[in-house]
C-alpha atoms as a PDB file:
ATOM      1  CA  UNK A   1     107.720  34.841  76.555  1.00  0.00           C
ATOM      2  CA  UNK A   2     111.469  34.792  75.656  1.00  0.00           C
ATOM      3  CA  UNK A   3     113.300  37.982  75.686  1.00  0.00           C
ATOM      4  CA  UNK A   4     110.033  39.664  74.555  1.00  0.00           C
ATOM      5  CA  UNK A   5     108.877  36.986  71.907  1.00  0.00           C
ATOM      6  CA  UNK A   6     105.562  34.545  72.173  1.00  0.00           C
ATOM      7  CA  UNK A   7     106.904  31.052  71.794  1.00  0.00           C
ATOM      8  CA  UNK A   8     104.950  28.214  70.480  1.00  0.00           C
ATOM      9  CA  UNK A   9     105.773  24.551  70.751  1.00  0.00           C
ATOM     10  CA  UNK A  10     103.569  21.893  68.401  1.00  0.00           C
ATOM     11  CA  UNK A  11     103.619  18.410  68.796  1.00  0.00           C
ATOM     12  CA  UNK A  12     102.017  15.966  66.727  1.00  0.00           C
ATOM     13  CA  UNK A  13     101.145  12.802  67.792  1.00  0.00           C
ATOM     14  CA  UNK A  14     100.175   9.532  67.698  1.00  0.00           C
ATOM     15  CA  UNK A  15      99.114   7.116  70.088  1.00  0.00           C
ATOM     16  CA  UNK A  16     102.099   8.551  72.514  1.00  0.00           C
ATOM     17  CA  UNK A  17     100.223   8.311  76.177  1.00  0.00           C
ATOM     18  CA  UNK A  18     103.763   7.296  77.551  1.00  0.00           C
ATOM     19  CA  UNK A  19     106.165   9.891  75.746  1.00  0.00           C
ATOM     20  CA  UNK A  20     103.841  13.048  76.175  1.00  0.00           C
ATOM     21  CA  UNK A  21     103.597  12.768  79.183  1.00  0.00           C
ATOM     22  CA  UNK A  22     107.507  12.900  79.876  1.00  0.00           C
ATOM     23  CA  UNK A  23     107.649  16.110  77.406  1.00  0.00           C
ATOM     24  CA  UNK A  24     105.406  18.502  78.557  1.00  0.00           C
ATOM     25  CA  UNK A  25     106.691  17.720  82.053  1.00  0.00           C
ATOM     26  CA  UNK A  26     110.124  18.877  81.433  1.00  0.00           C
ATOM     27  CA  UNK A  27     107.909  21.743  79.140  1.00  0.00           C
ATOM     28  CA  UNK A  28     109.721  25.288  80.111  1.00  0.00           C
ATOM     29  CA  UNK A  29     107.723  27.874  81.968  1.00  0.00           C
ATOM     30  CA  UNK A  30     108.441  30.438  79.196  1.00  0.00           C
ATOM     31  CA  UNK A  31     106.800  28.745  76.858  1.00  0.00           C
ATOM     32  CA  UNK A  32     103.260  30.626  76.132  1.00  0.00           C
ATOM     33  CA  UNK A  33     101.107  27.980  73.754  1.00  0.00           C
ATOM     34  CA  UNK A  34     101.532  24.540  73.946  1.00  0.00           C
ATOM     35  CA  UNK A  35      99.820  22.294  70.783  1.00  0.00           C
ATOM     36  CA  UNK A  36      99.130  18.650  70.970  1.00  0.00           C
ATOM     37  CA  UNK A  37      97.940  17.849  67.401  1.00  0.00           C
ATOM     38  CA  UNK A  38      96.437  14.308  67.772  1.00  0.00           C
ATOM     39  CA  UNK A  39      96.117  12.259  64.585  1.00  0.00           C
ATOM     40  CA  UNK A  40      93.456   9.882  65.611  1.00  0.00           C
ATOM     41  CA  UNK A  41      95.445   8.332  68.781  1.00  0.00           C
ATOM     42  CA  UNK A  42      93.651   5.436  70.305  1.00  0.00           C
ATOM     43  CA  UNK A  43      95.103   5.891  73.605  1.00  0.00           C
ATOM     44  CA  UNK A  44      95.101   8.366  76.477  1.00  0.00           C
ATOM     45  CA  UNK A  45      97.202  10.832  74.456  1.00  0.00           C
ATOM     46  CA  UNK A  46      95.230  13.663  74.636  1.00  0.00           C
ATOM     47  CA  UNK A  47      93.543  13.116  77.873  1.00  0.00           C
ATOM     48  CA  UNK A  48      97.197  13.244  78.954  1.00  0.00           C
ATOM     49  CA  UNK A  49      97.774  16.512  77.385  1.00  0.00           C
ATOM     50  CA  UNK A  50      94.989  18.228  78.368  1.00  0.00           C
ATOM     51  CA  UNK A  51      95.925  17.154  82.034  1.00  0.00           C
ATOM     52  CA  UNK A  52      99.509  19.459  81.715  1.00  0.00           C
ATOM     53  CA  UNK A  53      97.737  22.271  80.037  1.00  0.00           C
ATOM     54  CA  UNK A  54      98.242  21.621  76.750  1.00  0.00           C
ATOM     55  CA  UNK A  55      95.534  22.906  73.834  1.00  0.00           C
ATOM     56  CA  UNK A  56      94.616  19.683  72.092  1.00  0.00           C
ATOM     57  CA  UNK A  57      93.648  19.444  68.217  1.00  0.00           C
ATOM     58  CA  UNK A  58      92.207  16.634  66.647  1.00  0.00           C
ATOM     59  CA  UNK A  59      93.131  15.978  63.047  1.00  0.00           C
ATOM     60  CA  UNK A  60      91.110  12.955  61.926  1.00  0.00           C
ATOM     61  CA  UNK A  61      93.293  12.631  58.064  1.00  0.00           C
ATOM     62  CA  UNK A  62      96.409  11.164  59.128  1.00  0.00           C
ATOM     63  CA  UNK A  63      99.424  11.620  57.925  1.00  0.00           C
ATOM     64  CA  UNK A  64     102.937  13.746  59.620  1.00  0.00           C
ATOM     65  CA  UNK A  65     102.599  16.556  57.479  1.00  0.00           C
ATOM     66  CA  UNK A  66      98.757  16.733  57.898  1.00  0.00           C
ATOM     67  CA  UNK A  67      99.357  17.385  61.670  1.00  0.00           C
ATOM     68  CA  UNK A  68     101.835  19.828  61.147  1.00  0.00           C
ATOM     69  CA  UNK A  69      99.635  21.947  59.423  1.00  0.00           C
ATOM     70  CA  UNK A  70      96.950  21.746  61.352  1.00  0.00           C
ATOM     71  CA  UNK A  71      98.971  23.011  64.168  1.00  0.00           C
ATOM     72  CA  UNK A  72     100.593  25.792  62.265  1.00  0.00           C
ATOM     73  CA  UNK A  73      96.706  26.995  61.348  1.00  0.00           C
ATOM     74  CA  UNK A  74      96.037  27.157  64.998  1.00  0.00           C
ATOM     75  CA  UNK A  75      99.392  28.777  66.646  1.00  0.00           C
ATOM     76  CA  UNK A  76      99.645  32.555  67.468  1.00  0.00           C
ATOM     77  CA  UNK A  77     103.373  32.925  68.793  1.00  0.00           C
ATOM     78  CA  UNK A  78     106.392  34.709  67.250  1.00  0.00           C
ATOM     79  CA  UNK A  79     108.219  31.960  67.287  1.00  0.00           C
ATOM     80  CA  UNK A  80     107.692  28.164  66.816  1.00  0.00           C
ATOM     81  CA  UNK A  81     109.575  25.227  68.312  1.00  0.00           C
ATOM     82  CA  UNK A  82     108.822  21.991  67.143  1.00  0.00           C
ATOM     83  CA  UNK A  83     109.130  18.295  68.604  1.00  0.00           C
ATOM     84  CA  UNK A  84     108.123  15.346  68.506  1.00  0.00           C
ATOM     85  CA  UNK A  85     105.528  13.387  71.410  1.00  0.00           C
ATOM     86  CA  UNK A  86     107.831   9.922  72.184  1.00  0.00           C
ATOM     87  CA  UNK A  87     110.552  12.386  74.521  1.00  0.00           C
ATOM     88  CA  UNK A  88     113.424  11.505  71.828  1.00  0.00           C
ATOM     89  CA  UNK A  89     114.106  15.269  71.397  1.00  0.00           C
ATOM     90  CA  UNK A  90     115.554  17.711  74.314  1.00  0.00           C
ATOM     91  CA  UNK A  91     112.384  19.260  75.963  1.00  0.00           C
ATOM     92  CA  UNK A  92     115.129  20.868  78.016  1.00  0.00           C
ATOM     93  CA  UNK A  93     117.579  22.123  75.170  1.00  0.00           C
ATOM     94  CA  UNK A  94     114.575  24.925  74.066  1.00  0.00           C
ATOM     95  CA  UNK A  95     116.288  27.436  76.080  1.00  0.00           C
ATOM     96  CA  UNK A  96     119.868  26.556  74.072  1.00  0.00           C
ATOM     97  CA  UNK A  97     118.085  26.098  70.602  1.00  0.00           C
ATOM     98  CA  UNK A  98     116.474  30.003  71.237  1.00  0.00           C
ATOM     99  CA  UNK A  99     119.529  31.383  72.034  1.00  0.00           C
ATOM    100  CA  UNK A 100     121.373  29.897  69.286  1.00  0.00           C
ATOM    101  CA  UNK A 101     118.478  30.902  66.662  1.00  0.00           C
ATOM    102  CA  UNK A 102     118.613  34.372  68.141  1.00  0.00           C
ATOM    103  CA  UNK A 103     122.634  34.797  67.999  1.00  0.00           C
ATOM    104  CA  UNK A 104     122.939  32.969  64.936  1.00  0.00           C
ATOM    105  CA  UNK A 105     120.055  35.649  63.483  1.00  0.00           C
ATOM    106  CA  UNK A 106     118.671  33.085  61.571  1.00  0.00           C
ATOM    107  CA  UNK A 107     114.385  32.827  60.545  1.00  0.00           C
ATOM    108  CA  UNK A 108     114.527  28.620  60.640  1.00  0.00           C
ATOM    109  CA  UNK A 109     117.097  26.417  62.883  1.00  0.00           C
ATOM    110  CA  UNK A 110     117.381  22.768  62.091  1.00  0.00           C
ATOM    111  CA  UNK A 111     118.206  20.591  65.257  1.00  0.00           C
ATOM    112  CA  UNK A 112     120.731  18.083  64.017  1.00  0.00           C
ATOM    113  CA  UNK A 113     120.579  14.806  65.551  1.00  0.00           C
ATOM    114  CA  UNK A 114     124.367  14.069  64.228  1.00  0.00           C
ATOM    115  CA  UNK A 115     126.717  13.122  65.562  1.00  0.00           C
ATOM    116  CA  UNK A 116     124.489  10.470  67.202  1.00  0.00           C
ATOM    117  CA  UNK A 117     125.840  10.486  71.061  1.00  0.00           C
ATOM    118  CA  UNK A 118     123.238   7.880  72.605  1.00  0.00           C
ATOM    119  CA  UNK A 119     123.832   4.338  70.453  1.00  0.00           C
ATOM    120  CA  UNK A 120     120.456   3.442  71.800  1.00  0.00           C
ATOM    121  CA  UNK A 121     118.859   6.319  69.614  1.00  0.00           C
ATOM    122  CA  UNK A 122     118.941   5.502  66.456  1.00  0.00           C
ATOM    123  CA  UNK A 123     119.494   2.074  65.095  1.00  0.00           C
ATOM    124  CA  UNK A 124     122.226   1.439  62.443  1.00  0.00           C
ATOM    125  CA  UNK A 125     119.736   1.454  59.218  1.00  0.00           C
ATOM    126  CA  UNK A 126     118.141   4.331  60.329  1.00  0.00           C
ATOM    127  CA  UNK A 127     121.521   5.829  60.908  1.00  0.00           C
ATOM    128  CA  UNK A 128     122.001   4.896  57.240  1.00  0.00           C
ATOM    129  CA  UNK A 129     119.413   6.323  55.607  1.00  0.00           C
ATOM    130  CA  UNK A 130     119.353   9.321  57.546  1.00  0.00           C
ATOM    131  CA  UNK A 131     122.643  10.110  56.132  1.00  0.00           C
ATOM    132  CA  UNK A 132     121.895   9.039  52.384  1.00  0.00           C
ATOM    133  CA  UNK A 133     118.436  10.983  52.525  1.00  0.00           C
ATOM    134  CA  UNK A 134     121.082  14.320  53.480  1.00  0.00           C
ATOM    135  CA  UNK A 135     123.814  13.586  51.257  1.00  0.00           C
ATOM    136  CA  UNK A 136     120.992  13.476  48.670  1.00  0.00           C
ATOM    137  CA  UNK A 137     119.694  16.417  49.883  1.00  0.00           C
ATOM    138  CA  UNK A 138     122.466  18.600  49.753  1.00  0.00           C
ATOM    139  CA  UNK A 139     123.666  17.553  46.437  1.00  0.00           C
ATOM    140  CA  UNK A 140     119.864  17.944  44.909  1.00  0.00           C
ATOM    141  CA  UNK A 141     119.875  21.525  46.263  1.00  0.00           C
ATOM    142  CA  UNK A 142     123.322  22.213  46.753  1.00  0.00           C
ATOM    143  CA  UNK A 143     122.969  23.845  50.568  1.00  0.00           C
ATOM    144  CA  UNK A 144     124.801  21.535  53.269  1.00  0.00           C
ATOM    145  CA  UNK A 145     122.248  20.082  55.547  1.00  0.00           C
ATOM    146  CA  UNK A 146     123.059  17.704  58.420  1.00  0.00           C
ATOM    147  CA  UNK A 147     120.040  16.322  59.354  1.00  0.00           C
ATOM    148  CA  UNK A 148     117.494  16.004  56.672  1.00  0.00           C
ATOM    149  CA  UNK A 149     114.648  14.308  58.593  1.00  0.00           C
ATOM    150  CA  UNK A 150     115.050  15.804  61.736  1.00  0.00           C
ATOM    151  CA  UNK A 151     111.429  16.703  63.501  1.00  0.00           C
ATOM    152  CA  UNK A 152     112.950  19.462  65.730  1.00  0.00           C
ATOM    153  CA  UNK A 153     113.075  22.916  64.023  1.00  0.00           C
ATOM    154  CA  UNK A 154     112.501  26.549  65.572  1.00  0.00           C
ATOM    155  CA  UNK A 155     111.607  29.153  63.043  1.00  0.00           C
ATOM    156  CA  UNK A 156     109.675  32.753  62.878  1.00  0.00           C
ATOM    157  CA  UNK A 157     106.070  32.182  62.105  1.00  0.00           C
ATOM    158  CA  UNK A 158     105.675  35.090  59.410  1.00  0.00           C
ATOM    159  CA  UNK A 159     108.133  32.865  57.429  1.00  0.00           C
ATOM    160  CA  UNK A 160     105.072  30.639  56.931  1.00  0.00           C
ATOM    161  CA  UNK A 161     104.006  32.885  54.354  1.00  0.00           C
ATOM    162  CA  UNK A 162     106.508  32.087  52.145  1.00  0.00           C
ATOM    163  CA  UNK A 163     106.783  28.337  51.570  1.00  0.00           C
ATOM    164  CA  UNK A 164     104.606  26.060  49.695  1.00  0.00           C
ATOM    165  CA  UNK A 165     104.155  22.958  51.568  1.00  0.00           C
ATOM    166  CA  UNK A 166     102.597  19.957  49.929  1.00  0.00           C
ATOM    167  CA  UNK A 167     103.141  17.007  51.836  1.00  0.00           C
ATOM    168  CA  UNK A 168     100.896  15.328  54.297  1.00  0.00           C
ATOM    169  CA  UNK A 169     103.066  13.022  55.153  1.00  0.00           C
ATOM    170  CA  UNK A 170     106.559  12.127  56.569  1.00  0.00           C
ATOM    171  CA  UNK A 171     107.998  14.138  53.658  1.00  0.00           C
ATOM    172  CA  UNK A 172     107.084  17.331  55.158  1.00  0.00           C
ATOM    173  CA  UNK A 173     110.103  17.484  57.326  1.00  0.00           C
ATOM    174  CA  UNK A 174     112.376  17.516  55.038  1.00  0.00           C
ATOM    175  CA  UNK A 175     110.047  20.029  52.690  1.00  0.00           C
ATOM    176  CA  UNK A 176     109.875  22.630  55.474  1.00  0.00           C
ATOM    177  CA  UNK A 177     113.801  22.505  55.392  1.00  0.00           C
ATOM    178  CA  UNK A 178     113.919  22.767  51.488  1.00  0.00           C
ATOM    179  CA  UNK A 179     111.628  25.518  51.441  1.00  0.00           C
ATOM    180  CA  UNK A 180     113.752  27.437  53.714  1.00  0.00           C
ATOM    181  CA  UNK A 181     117.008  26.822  52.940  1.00  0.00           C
ATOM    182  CA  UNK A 182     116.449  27.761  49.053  1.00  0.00           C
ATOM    183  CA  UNK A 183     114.013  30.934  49.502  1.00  0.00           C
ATOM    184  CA  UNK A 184     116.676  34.011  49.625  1.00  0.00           C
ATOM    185  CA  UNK A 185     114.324  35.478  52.215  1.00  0.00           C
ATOM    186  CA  UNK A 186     114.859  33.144  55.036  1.00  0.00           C
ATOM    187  CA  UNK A 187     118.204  32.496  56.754  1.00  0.00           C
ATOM    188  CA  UNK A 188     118.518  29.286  57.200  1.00  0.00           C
ATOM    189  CA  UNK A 189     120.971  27.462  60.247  1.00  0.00           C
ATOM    190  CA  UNK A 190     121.801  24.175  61.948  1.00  0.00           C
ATOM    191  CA  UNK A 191     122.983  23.644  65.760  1.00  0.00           C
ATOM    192  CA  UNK A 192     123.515  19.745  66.905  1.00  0.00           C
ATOM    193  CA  UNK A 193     121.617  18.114  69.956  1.00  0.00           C
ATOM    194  CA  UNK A 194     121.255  15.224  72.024  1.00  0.00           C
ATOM    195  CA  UNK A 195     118.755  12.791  70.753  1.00  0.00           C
ATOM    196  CA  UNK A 196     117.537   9.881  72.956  1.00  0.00           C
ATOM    197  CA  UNK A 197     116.050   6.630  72.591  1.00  0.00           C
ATOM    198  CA  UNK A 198     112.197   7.121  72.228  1.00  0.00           C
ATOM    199  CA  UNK A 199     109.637   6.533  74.534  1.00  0.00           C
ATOM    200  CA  UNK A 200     106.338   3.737  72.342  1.00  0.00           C
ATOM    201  CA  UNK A 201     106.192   2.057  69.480  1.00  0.00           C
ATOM    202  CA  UNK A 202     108.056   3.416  66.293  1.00  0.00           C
ATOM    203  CA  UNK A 203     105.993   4.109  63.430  1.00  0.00           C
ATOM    204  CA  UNK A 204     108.278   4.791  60.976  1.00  0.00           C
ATOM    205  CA  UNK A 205     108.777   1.995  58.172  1.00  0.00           C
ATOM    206  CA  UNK A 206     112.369   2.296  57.108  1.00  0.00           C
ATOM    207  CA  UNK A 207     112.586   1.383  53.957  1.00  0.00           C
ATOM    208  CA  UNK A 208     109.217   2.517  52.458  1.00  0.00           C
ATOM    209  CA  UNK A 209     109.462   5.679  54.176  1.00  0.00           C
ATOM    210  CA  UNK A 210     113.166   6.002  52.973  1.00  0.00           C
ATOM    211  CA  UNK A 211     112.318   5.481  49.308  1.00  0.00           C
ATOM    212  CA  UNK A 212     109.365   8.115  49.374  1.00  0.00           C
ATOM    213  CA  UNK A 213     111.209  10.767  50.915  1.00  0.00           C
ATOM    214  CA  UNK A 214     113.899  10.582  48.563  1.00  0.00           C
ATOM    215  CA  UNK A 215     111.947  10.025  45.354  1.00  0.00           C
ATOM    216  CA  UNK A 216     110.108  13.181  47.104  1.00  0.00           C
ATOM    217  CA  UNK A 217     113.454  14.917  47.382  1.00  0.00           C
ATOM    218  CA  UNK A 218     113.554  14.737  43.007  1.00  0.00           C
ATOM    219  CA  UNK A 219     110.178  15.536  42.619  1.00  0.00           C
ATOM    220  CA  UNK A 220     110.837  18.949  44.999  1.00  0.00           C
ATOM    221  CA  UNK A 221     113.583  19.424  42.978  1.00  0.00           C
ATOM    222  CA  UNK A 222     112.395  19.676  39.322  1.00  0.00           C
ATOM    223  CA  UNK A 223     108.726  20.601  40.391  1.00  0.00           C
ATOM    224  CA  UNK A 224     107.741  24.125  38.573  1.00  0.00           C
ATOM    225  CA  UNK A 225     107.833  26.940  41.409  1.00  0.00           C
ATOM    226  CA  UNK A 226     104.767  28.707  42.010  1.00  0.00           C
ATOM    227  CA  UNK A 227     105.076  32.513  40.879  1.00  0.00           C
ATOM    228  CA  UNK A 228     103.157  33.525  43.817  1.00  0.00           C
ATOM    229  CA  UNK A 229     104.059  31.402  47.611  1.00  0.00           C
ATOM    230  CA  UNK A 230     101.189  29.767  49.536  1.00  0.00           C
ATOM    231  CA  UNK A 231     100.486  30.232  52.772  1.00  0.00           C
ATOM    232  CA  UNK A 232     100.290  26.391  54.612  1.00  0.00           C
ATOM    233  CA  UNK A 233      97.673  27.122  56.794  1.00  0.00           C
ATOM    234  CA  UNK A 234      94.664  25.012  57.235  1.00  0.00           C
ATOM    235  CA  UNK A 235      90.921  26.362  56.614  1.00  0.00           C
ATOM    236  CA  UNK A 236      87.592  25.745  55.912  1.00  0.00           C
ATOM    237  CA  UNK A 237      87.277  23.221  52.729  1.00  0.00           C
ATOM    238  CA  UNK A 238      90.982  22.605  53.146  1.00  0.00           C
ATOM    239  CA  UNK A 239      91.027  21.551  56.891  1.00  0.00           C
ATOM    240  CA  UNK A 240      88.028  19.435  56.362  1.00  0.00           C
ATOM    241  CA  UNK A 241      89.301  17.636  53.257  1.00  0.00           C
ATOM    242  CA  UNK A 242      90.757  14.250  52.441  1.00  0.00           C
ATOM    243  CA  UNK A 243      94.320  14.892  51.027  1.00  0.00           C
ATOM    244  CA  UNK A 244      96.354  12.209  51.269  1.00  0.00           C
ATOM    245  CA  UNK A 245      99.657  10.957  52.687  1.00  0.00           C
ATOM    246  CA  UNK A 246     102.970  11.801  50.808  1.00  0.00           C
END
């Protein structure tokens, strides 16, 4: 608990035996539900997990999004952090990014990755299109956002309720943020951290995933709004099914 709330932290992951293991042992002690959503890791990821107390869910469809959802289905705090499993985000900072969200009064705090302190981090195309894919964005949906594509957020889970989220894929990080940011309901903020060099392999294509996110940036933008939100949440037919990657 933290100052009376349950906190939640999800993680998905993928194949990341040697970055997991580094995160949930910096993990704070006032954190009440850990979730390590595995999407069909071939190594001792989960194993790993399990070994530092963390609940484990497999989630055979792959795909970012996918994995988020999954884990959103299955979490029960007040609040939920989220990171990612190769120790690039500040396992340590949780304690800073809940007081900030709780000063600030805010429902959903994006963790800004700029400015970029470590130069190991984040190589210089990434750097790039990091900053095109939030100038784009911000113009599209004319709300200043830093860091478009970055994985670590902290938000109320009730707010769930209120955003359609489509994407299985790596889209969904920046469709959590637009679905936030534009609903009049939820207060939307943005506090800078440290981001390190990650721990693995990176998985992330550059340029195809670049070009999808933004071309998913336009779609988001024009698509028809629902009259009636949709909760995310995972069940039954859904959770079994075969929806692909955006």
């Amino acid at each position: 608990m933290y100052k009376g709330l349950k906190i939640t932290v999800i993680i998905p992951c993928l194949n990341e035996e040697q970055g997991i293991e580094k995160v949930l042992s910096k993990m704070p002690s006032f954190v009440d539900e850990v979730i390590v959503v595995d999407n069909g890791s071939t190594d001792r990821t989960s194993e790993v997990a399990r070994a530092f107390g963390a609940t484990v869910i497999r989630e055979e469809v792959r795909g970012y999004g996918r994995s988020y959802k999954r884990g959103f289905a299955n979490a029960t705090g007040d609040i939920i952090v989220t990171l990612d499993g190769d120790h690039s985000y500040p396992v340590d900072g949780i304690s800073y990014l809940l007081e900030a969200f709780l000063h600030l009064e805010v429902d959903f705090l994006n963790a800004s990755r700029f400015p970029v302190r470590d130069p190991k981090a984040m190589s210089f195309k990434h750097k790039v299109g990091n900053i095109i894919l939030s100038l784009a964005m911000s113009i599209l949906f004319m709300r200043w956002v830093r860091d478009s594509q970055s994985g670590m957020w902290v938000f109320r889970r009730s707010i769930l309720q209120d955003m359609v989220l489509r994407s299985d894929g790596m889209a969904f990080s920046e469709e959590i943020k637009v679905e936030a940011l534009r609903n009049p309901k939820i207060r939307f903020g943005e506090i800078s951290i440290l981001y390190s060099s990650r721990l693995g392999e990176i998985k992330l294509n550059p340029w195809r995933d670049g070009i999808n996110n933004l071309l998913f940036l336009i779609r988001k933008r024009f698509e028809r709004r629902p009259r009636r939100s949709q909760a995310p949440a995972l069940s039954g037919e859904q959770a079994s099914g075969n929806r692909g990657q955006v």
